[in-house]
C-alpha atoms as a PDB file:
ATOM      1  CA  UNK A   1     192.967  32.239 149.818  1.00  0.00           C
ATOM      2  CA  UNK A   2     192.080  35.218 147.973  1.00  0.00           C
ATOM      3  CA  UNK A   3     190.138  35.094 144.052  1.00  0.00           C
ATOM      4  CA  UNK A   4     193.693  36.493 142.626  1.00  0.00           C
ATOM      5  CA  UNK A   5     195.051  33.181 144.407  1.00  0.00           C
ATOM      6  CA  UNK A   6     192.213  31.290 142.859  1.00  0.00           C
ATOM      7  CA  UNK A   7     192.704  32.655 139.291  1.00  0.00           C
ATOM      8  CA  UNK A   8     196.405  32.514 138.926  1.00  0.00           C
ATOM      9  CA  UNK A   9     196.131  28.827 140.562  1.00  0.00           C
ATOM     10  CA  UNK A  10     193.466  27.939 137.683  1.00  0.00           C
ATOM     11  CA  UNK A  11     195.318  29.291 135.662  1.00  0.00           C
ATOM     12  CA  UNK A  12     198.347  28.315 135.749  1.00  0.00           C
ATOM     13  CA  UNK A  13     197.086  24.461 136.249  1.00  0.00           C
ATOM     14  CA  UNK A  14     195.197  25.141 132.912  1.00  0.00           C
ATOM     15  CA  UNK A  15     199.009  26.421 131.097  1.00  0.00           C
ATOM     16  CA  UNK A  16     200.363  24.001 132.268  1.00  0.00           C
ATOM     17  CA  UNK A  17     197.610  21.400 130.623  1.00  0.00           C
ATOM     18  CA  UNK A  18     197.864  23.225 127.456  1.00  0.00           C
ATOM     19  CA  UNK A  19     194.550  24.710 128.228  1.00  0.00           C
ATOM     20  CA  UNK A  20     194.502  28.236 128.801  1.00  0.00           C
ATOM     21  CA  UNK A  21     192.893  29.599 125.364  1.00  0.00           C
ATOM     22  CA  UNK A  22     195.352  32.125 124.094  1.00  0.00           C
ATOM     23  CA  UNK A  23     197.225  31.675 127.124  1.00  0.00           C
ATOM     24  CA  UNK A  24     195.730  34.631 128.639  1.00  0.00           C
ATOM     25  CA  UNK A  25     193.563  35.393 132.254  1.00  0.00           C
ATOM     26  CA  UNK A  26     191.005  37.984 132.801  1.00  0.00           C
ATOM     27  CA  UNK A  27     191.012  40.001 135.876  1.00  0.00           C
ATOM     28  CA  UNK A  28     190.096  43.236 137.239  1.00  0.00           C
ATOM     29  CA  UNK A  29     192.070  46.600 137.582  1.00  0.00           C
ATOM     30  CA  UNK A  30     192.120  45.301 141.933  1.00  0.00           C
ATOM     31  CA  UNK A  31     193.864  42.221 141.409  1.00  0.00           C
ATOM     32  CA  UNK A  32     196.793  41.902 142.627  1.00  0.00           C
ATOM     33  CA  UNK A  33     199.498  42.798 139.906  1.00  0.00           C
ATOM     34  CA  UNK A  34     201.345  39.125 141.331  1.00  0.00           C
ATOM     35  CA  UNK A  35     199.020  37.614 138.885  1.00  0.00           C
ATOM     36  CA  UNK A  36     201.086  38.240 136.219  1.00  0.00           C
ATOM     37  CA  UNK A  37     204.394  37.376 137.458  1.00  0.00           C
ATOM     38  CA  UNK A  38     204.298  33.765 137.831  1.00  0.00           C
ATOM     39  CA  UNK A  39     203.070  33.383 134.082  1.00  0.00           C
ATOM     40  CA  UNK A  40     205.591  36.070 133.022  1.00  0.00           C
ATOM     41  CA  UNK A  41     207.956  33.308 131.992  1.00  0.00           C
ATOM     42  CA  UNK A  42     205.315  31.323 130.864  1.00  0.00           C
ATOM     43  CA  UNK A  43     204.809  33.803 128.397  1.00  0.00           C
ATOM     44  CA  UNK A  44     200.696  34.327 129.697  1.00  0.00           C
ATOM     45  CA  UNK A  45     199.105  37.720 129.200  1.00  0.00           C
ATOM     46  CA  UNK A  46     196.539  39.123 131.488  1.00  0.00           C
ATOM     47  CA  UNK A  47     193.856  41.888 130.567  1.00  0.00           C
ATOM     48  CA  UNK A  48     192.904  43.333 133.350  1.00  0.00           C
ATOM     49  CA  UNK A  49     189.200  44.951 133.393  1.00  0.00           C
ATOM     50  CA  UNK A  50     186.675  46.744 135.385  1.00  0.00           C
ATOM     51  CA  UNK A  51     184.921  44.136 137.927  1.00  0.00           C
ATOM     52  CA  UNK A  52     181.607  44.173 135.459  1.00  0.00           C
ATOM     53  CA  UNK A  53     183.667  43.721 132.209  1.00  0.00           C
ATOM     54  CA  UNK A  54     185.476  40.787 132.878  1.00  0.00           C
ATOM     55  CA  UNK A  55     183.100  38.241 131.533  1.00  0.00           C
ATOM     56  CA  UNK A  56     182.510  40.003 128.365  1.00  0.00           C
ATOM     57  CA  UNK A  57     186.210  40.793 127.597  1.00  0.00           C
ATOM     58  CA  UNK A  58     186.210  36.532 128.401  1.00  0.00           C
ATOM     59  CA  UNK A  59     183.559  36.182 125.377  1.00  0.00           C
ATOM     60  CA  UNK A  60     184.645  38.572 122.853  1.00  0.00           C
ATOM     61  CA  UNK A  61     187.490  37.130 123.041  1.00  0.00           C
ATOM     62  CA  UNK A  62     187.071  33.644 123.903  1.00  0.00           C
ATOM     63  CA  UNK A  63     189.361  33.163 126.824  1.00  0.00           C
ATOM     64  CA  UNK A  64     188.614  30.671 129.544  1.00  0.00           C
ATOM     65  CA  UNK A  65     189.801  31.689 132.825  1.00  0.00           C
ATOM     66  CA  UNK A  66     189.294  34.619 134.431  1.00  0.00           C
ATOM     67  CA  UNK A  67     187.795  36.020 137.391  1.00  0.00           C
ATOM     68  CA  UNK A  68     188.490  39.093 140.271  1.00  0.00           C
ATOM     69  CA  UNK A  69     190.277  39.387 143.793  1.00  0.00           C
ATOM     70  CA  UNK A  70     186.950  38.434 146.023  1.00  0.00           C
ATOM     71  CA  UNK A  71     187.099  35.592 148.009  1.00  0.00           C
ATOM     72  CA  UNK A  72     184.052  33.384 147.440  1.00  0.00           C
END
């Protein structure tokens, strides 16, 4: 499992609890553009970012799951 797997899995589990803020993820120009089409009916945005921007695009706009394609 790659981190796109891990941040479209977190977040869709978060949608679907009615707790992704703004239902919107956070992820990096590399991710894999899949991460948008399972939330596509869902009606979920993504922003995608340069790797060292994601966290602050998180906090100015106070979003709650994000992340980039490394595995950890």
């Amino acid at each position: 499992m790659n981190g796109d797997d891990r941040v479209g899995d977190h977040g869709l589990d978060w949608l679907l609890r009615g707790e992704l803020k703004k239902k919107t993820l956070v992820a990096t120009v590399m991710s894999n553009l899949a991460l948008t089409t399972p939330s596509a009916p869902r009606r979920t945005s993504s922003h995608r970012r340069r790797d060292r921007y994601v966290i602050e695009r998180m906090l100015a706009d106070d979003l709650n799951v994000g992340g980039d394609n490394r595995a950890t």
